[in-house]
Protein backbone atom coordinates (compact mmCIF):
# COMPACT_ATOMS: atom_id res chain seq x y z
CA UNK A 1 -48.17 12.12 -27.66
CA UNK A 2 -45.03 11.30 -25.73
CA UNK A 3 -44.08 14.33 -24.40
CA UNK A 4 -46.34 17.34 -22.73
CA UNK A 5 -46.80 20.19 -24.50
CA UNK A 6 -45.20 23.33 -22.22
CA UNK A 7 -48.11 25.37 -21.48
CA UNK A 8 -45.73 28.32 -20.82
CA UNK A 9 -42.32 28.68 -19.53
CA UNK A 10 -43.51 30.10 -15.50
CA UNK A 11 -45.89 28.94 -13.12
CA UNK A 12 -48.97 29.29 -12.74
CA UNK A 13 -49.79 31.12 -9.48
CA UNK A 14 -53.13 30.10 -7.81
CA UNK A 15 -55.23 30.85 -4.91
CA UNK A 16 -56.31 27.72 -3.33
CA UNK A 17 -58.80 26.50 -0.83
CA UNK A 18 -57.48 24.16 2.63
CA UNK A 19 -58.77 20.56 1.61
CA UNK A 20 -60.04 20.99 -1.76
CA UNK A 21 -59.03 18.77 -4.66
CA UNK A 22 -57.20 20.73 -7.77
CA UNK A 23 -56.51 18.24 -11.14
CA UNK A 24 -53.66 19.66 -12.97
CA UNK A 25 -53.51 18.85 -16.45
CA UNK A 26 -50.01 16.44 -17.09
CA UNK A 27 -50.53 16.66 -20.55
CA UNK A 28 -49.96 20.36 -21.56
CA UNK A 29 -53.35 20.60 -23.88
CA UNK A 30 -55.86 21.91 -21.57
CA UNK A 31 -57.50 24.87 -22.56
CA UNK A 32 -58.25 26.01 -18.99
CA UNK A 33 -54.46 25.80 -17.64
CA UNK A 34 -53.09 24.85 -15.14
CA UNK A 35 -56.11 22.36 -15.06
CA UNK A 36 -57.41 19.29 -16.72
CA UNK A 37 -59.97 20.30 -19.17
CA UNK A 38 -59.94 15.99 -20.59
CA UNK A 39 -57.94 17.14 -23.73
CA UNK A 40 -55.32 14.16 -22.29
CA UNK A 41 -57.92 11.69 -24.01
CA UNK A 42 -55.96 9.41 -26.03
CA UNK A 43 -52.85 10.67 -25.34
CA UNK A 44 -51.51 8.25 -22.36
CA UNK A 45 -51.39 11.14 -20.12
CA UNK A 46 -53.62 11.34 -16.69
CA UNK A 47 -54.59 14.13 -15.01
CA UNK A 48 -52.54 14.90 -11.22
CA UNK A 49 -55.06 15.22 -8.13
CA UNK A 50 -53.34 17.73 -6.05
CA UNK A 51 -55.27 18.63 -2.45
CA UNK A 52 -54.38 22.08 -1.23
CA UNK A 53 -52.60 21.25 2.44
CA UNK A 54 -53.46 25.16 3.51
CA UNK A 55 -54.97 28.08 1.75
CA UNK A 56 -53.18 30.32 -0.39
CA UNK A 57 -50.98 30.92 -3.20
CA UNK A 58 -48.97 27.85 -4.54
CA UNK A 59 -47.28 27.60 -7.71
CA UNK A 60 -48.47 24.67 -10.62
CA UNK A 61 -45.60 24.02 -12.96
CA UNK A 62 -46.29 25.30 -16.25
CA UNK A 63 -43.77 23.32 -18.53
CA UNK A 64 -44.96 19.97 -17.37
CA UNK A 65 -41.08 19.33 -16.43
CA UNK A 66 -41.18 19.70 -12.90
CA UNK A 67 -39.95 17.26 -10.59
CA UNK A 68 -42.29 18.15 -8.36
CA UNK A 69 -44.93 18.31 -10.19
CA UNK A 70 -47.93 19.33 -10.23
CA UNK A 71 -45.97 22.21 -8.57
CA UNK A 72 -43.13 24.28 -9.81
CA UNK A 73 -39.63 23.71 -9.04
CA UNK A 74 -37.81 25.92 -11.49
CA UNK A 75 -37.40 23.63 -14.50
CA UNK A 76 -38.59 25.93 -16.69
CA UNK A 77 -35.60 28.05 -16.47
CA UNK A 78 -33.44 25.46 -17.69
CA UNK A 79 -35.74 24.55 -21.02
């Protein structure tokens, strides 16, 4: 696999926790989106540690074309 598979075309809005370590899953695959689930195996693609810098809502990028990924940045309006 090359290229991620776009998960959906919109972020995914979750609820995070100050300090705590999210994996987002690079790949596309994962059955429990936004997050790594190991479905990457074999594929070239690693999971992205992400650590929540406050609680609250932030945004991980669905289509896996972000530039700021793990988070959103709009790219998914353009696909």
């Amino acid at each position: 696999m090359s290229e991620p598979v776009i998960a959906q075309k919109a972020p995914f809005p979750v609820e995070v926790a100050e300090g705590k370590d999210y994996y987002w899953c690079s790949c596309g695959g994962s059955s429990k989106q936004p997050f790594c689930d190991g479905s990457h195996k074999d594929t070239g693609f690693t999971p992205t540690k992400y650590t929540a810098e406050k609680t609250g809502t932030v945004y991980f990028c669905g289509c896996r074309h972000s530039a700021k990924s793990p988070l959103c940045d709009g790219a998914h309006q353009k696909l």
